[in-house]
C-alpha atoms as a PDB file:
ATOM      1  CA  UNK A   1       6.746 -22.270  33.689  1.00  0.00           C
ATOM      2  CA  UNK A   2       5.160 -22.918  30.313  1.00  0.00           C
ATOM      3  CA  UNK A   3       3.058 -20.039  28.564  1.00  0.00           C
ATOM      4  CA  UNK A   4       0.574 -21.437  26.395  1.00  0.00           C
ATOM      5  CA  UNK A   5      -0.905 -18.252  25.258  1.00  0.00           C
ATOM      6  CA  UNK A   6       1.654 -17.580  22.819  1.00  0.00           C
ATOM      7  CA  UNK A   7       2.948 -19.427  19.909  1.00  0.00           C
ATOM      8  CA  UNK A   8       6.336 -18.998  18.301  1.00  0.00           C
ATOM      9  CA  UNK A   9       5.839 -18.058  14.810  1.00  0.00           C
ATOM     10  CA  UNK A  10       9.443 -18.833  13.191  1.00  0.00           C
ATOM     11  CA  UNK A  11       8.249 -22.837  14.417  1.00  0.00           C
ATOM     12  CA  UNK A  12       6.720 -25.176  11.734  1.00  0.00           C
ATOM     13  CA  UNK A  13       4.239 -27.926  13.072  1.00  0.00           C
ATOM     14  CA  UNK A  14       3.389 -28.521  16.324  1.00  0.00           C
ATOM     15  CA  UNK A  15       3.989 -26.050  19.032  1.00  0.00           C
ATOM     16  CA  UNK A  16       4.805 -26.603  22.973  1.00  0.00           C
ATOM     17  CA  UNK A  17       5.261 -23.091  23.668  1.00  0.00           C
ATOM     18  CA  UNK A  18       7.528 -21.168  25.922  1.00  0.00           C
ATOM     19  CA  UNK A  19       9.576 -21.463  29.054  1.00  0.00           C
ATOM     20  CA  UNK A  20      11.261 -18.750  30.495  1.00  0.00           C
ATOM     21  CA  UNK A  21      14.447 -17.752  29.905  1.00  0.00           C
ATOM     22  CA  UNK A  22      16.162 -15.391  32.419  1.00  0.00           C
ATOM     23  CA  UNK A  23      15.653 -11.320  31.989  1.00  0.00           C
ATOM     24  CA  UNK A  24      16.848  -8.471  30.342  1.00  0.00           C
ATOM     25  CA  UNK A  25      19.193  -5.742  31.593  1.00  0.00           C
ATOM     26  CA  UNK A  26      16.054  -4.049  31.896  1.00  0.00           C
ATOM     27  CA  UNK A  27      14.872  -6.406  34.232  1.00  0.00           C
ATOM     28  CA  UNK A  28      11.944  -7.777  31.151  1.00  0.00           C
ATOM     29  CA  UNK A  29      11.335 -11.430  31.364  1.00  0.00           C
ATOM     30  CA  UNK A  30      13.002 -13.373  28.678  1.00  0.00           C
ATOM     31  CA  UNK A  31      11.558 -16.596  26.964  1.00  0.00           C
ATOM     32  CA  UNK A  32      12.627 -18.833  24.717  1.00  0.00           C
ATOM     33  CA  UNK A  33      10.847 -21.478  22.296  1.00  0.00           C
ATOM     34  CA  UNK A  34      10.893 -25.227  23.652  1.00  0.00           C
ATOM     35  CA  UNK A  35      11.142 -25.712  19.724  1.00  0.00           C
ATOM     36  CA  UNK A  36      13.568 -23.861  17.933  1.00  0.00           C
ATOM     37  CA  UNK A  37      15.206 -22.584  20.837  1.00  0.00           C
ATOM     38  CA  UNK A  38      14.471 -18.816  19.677  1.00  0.00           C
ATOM     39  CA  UNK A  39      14.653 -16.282  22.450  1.00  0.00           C
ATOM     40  CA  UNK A  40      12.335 -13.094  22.819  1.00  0.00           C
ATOM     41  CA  UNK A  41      10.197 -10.813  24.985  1.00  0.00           C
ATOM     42  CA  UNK A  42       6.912 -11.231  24.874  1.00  0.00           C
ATOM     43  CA  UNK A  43       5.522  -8.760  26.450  1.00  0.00           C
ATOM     44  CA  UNK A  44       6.558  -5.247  25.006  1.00  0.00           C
ATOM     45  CA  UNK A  45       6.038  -2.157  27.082  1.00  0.00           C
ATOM     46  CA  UNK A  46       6.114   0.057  23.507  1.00  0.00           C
ATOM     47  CA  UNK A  47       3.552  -1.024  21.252  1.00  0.00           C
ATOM     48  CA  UNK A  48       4.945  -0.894  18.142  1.00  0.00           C
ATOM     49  CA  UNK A  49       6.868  -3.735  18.923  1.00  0.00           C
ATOM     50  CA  UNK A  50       3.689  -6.221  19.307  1.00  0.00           C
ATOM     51  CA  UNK A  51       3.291  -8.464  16.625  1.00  0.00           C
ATOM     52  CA  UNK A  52       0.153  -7.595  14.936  1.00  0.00           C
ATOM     53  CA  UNK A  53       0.696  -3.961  14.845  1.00  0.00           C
ATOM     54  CA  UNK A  54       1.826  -4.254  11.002  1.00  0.00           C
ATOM     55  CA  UNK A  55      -1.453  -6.119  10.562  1.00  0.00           C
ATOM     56  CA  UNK A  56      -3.382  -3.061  12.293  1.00  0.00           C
ATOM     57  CA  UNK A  57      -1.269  -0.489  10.458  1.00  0.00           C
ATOM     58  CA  UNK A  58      -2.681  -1.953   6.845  1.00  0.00           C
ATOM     59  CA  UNK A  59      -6.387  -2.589   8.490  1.00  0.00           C
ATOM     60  CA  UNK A  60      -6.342   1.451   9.458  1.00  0.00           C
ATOM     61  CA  UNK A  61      -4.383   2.367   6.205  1.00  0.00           C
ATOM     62  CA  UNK A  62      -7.294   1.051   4.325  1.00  0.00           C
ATOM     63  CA  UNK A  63     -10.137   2.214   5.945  1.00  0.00           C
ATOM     64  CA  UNK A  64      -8.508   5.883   5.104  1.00  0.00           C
ATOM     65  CA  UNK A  65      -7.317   7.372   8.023  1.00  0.00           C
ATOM     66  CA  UNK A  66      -4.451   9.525   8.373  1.00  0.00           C
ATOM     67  CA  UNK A  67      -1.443   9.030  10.037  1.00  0.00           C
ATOM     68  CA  UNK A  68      -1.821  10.855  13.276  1.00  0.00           C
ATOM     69  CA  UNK A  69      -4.923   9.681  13.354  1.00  0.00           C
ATOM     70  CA  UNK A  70      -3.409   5.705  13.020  1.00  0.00           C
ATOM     71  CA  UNK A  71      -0.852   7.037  16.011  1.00  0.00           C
ATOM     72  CA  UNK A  72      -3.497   7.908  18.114  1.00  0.00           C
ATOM     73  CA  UNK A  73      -5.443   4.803  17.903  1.00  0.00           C
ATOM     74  CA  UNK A  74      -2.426   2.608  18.280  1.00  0.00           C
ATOM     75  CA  UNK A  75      -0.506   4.417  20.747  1.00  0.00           C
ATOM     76  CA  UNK A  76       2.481   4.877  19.030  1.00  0.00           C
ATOM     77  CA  UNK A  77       4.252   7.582  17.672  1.00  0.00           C
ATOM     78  CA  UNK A  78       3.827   9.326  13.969  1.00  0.00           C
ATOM     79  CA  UNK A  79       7.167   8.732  13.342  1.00  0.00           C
ATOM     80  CA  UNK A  80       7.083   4.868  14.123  1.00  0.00           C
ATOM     81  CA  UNK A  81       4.436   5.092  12.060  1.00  0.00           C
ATOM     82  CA  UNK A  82       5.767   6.506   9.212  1.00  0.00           C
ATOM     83  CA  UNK A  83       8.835   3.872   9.099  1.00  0.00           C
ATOM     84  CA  UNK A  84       6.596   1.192   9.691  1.00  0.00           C
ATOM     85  CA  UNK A  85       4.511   1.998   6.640  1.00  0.00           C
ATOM     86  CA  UNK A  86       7.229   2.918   4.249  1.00  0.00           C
ATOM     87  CA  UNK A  87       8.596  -1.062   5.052  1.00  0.00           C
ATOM     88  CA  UNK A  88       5.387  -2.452   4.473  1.00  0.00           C
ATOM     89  CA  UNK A  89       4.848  -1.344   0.863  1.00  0.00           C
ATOM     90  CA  UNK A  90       8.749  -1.645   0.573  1.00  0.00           C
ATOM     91  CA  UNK A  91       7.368  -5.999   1.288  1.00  0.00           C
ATOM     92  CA  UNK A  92       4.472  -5.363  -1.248  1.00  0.00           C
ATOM     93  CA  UNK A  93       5.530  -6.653  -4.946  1.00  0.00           C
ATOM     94  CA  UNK A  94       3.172  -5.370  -7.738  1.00  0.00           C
ATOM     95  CA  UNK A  95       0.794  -7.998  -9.305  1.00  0.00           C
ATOM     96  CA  UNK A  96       2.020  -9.296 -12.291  1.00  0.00           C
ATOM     97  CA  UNK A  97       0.365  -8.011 -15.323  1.00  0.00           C
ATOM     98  CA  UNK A  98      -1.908 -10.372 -17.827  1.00  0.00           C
ATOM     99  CA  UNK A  99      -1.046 -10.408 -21.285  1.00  0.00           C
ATOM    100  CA  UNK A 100      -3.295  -9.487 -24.043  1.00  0.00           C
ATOM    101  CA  UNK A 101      -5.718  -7.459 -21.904  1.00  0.00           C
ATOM    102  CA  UNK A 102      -8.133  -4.251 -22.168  1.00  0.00           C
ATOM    103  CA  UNK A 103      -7.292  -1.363 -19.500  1.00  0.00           C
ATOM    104  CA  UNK A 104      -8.815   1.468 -18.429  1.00  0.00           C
ATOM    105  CA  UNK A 105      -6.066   4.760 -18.269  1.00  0.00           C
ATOM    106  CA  UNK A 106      -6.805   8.069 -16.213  1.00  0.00           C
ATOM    107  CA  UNK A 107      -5.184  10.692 -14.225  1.00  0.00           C
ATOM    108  CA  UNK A 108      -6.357  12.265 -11.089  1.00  0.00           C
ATOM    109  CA  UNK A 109      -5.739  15.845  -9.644  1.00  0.00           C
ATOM    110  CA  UNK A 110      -4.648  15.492  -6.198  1.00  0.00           C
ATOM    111  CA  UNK A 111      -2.003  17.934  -3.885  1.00  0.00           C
ATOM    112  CA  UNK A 112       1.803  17.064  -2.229  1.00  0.00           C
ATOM    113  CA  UNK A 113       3.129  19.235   0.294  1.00  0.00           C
ATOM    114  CA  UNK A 114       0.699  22.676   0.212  1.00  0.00           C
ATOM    115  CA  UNK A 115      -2.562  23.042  -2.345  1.00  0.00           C
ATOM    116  CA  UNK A 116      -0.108  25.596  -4.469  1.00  0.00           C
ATOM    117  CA  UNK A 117       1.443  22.112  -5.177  1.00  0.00           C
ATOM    118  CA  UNK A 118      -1.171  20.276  -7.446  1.00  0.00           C
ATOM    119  CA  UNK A 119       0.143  16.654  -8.472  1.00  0.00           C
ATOM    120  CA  UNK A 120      -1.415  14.036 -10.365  1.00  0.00           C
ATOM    121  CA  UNK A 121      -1.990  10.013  -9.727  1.00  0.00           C
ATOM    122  CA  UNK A 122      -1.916   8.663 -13.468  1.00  0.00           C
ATOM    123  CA  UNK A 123      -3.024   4.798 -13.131  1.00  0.00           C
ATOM    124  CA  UNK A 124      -4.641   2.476 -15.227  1.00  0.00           C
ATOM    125  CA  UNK A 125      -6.563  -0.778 -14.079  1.00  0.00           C
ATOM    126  CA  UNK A 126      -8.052  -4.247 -15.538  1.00  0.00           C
ATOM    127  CA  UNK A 127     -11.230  -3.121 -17.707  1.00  0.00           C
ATOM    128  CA  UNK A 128     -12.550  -6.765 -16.731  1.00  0.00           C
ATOM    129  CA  UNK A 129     -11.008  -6.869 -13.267  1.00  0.00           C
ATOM    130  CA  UNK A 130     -10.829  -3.817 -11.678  1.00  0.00           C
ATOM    131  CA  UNK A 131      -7.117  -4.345 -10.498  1.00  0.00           C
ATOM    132  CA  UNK A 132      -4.685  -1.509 -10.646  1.00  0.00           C
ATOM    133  CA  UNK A 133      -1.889  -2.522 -13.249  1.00  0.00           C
ATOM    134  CA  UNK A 134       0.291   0.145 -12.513  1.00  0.00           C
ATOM    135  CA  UNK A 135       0.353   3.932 -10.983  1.00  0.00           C
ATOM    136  CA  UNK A 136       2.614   6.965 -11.043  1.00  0.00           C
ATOM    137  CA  UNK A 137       2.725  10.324  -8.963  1.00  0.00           C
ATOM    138  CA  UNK A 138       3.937  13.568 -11.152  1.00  0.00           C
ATOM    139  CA  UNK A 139       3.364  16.343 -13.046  1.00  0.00           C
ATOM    140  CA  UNK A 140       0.627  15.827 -15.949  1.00  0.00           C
ATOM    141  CA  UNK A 141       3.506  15.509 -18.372  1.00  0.00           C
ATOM    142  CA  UNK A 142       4.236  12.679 -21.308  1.00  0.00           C
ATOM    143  CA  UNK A 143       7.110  11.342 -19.121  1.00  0.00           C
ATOM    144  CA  UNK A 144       4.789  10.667 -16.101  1.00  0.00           C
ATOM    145  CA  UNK A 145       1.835   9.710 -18.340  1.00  0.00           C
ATOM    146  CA  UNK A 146       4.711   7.108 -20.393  1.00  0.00           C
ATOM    147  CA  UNK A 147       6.101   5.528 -17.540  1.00  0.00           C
ATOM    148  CA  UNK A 148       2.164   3.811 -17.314  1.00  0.00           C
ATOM    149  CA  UNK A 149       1.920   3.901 -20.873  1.00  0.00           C
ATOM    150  CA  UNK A 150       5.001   1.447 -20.910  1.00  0.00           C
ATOM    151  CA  UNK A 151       3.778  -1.265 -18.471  1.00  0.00           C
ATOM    152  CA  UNK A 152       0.619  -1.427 -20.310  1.00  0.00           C
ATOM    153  CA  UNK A 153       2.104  -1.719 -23.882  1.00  0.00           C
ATOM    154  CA  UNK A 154       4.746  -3.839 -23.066  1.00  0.00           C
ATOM    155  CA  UNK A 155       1.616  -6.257 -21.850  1.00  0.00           C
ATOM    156  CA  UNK A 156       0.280  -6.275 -25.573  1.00  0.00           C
ATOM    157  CA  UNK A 157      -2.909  -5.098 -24.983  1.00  0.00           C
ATOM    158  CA  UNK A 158      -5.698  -5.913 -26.978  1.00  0.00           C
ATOM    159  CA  UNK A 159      -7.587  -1.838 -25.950  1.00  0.00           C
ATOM    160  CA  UNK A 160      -6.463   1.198 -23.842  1.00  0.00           C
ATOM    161  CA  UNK A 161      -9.408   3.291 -23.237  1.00  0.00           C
ATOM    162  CA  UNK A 162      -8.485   6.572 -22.020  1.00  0.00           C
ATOM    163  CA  UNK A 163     -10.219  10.075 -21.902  1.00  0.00           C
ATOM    164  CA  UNK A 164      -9.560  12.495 -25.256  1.00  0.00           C
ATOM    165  CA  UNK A 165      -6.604  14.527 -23.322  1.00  0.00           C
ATOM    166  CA  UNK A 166      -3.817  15.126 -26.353  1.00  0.00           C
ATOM    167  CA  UNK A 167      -1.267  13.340 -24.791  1.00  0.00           C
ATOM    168  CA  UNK A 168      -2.214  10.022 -25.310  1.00  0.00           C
ATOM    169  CA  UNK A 169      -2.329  10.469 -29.126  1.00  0.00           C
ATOM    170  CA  UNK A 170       1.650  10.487 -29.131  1.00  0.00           C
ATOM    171  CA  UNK A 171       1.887   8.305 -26.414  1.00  0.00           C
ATOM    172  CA  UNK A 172      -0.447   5.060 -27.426  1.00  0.00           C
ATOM    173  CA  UNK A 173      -0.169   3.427 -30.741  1.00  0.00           C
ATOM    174  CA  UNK A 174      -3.377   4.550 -32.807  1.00  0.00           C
ATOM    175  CA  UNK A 175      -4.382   0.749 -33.938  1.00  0.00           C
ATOM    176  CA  UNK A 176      -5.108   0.239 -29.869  1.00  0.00           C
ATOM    177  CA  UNK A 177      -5.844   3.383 -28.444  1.00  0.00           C
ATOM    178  CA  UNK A 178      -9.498   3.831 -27.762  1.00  0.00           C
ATOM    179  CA  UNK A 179     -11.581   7.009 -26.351  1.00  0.00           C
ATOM    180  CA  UNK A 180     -15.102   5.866 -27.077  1.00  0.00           C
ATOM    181  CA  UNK A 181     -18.043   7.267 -24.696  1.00  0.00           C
ATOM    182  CA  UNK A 182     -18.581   5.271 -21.028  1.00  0.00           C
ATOM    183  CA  UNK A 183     -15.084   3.721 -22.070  1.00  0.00           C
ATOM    184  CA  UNK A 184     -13.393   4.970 -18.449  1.00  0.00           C
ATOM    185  CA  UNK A 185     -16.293   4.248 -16.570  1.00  0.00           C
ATOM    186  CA  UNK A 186     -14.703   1.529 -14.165  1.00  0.00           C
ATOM    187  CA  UNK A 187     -11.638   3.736 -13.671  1.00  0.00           C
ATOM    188  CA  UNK A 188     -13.672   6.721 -13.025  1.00  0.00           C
ATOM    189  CA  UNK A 189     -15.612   5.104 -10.145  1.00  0.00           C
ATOM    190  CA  UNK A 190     -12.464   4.192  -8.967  1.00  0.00           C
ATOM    191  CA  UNK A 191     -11.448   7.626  -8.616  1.00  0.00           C
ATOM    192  CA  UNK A 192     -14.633   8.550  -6.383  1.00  0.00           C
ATOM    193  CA  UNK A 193     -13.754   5.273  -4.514  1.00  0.00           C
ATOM    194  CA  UNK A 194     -10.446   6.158  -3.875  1.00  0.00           C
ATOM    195  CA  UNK A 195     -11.709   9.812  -2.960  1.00  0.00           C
ATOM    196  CA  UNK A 196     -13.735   8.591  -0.466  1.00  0.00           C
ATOM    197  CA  UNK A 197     -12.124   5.708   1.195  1.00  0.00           C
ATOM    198  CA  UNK A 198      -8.618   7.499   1.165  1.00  0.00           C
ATOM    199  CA  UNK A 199      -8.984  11.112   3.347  1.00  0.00           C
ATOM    200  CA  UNK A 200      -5.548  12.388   1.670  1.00  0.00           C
ATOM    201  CA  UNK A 201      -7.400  12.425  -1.704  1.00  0.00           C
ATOM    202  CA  UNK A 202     -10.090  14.199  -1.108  1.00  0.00           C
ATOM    203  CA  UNK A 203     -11.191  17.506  -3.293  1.00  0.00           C
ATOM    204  CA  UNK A 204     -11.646  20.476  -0.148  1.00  0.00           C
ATOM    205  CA  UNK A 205      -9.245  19.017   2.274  1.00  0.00           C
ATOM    206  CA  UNK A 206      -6.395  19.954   4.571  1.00  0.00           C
ATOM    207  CA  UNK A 207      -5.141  15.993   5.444  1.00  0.00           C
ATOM    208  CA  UNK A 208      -3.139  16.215   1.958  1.00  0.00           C
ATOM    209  CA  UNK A 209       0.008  14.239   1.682  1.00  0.00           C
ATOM    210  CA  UNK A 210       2.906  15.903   2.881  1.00  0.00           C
ATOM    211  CA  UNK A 211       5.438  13.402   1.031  1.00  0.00           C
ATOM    212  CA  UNK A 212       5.556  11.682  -2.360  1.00  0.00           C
ATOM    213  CA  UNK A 213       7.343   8.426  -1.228  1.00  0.00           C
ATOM    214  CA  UNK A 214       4.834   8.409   1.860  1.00  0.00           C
ATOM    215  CA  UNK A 215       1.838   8.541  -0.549  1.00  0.00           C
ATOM    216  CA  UNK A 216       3.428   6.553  -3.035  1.00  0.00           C
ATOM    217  CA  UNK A 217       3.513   3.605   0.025  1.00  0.00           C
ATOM    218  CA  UNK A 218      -0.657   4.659   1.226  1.00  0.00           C
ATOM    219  CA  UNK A 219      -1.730   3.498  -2.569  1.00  0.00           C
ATOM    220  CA  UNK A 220       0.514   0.569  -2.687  1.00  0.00           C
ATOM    221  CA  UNK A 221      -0.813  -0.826   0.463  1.00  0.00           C
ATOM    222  CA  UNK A 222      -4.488   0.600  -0.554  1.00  0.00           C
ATOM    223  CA  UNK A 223      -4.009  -1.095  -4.149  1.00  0.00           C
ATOM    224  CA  UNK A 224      -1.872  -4.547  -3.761  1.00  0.00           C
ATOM    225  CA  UNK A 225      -2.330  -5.298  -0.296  1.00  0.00           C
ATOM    226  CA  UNK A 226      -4.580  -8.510  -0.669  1.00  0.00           C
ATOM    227  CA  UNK A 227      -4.685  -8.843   3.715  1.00  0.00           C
ATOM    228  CA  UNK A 228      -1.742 -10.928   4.277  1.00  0.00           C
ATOM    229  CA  UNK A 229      -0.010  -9.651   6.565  1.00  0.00           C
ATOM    230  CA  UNK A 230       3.309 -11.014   6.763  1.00  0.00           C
ATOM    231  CA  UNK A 231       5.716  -8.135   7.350  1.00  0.00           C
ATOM    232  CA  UNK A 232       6.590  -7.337  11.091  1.00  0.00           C
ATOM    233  CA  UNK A 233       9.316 -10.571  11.278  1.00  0.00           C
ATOM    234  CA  UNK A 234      11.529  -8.532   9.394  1.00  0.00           C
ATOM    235  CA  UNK A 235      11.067  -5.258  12.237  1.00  0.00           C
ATOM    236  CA  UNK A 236      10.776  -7.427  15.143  1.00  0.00           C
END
């Protein structure tokens, strides 16, 4: 019996569709592609194991809601969850960064594990694009603060703008180091956009992140994630 409804997506081309292929010891029906003669279920009883539920992870990661929350909606369970998000942004590769640019460099108080905890997202972005260059989760220390210092310098940018906190003196060469008035305006927007899109960021909360690496993968997927969605063959 052919199933048209579904299309094979390892094929390239033109594609007849499905026949079926005997059943699992689970008594699921089997198929397999007329085409490339791959063989799968296609009906799932778990839903984390549908196709597009990567896609739907990312959709609901970016509109800012937590990860029970995501569960709940999806019907699967947190700890699916969890996994399938750490792969995704393991998938993501950062943007490569323009030469010769200005950027825009700030930190943001935000908490990790309890609110006696306080951490802070240092991240700089594009002064004429708005994309984040690079980001780091720490204590506000020079080694956090360097390790986005680095990316940016090694860029040869033409400005770093950057609020008058006393680090940065020792940290950014003088000649292109620049902490003029409105000069962190884009990147302070961001902050209240990331603040309000993102619930784990907000000021007065209790949906703070309860893991670094966890976090680390919300922003990488809320930052880089340009909607293509091409992650789940790997999990599948």
């Amino acid at each position: 019996m052919m199933i048209k409804t579904y299309k094979c997506s390892r094929c390239v081309g033109e594609n007849p569709g499905f026949i079926k292929y005997g059943k699992t010891s689970c008594g699921k029906q089997r198929y397999q592609c007329k085409t490339c003669k791959t063989i799968k279920i296609l009906d799932y009883t778990y839903n984390a194991y549908e196709k597009d539920i990567n896609q739907k992870i990312i959709l609901l990661t970016k509109e800012g809601l937590g990860i029970r929350s995501t569960a709940r909606i999806l019907k699967i369970s947190a700890t699916t969850l969890l996994k399938r998000i750490l792969i995704i942004a393991d998938k993501i590769v950062q943007p490569a960064i323009k030469f010769h640019q200005s950027y825009e460099l700030d930190e943001m108080r935000i908490f990790v594990r309890k609110k006696a905890n306080p951490m802070w997202l240092v991240y700089a972005i594009n002064k004429q694009s708005k994309e984040v260059a690079g980001f780091y989760i720490g204590k506000r220390n020079n080694k956090i603060l360097n390790s986005v210092v680095k990316t940016l310098i090694n860029s040869k940018p033409e400005k770093i703008f950057t609020d008058k906190l006393r680090n940065y003196k020792s940290l950014i060469p003088k000649e292109i180091h620049c902490t003029q008035k409105y000069g962190t305006n884009g990147i302070e927007r961001k902050n209240l956009n990331l603040r309000t899109h993102l619930k784990r960021l907000n000021r007065k909360t209790i949906c703070f992140s309860k893991n670094i690496l966890v976090l680390s993968s919300i922003l990488k997927i809320y930052f880089w994630n340009k909607g293509e969605y091409k992650y789940y063959e790997a999990i599948l």
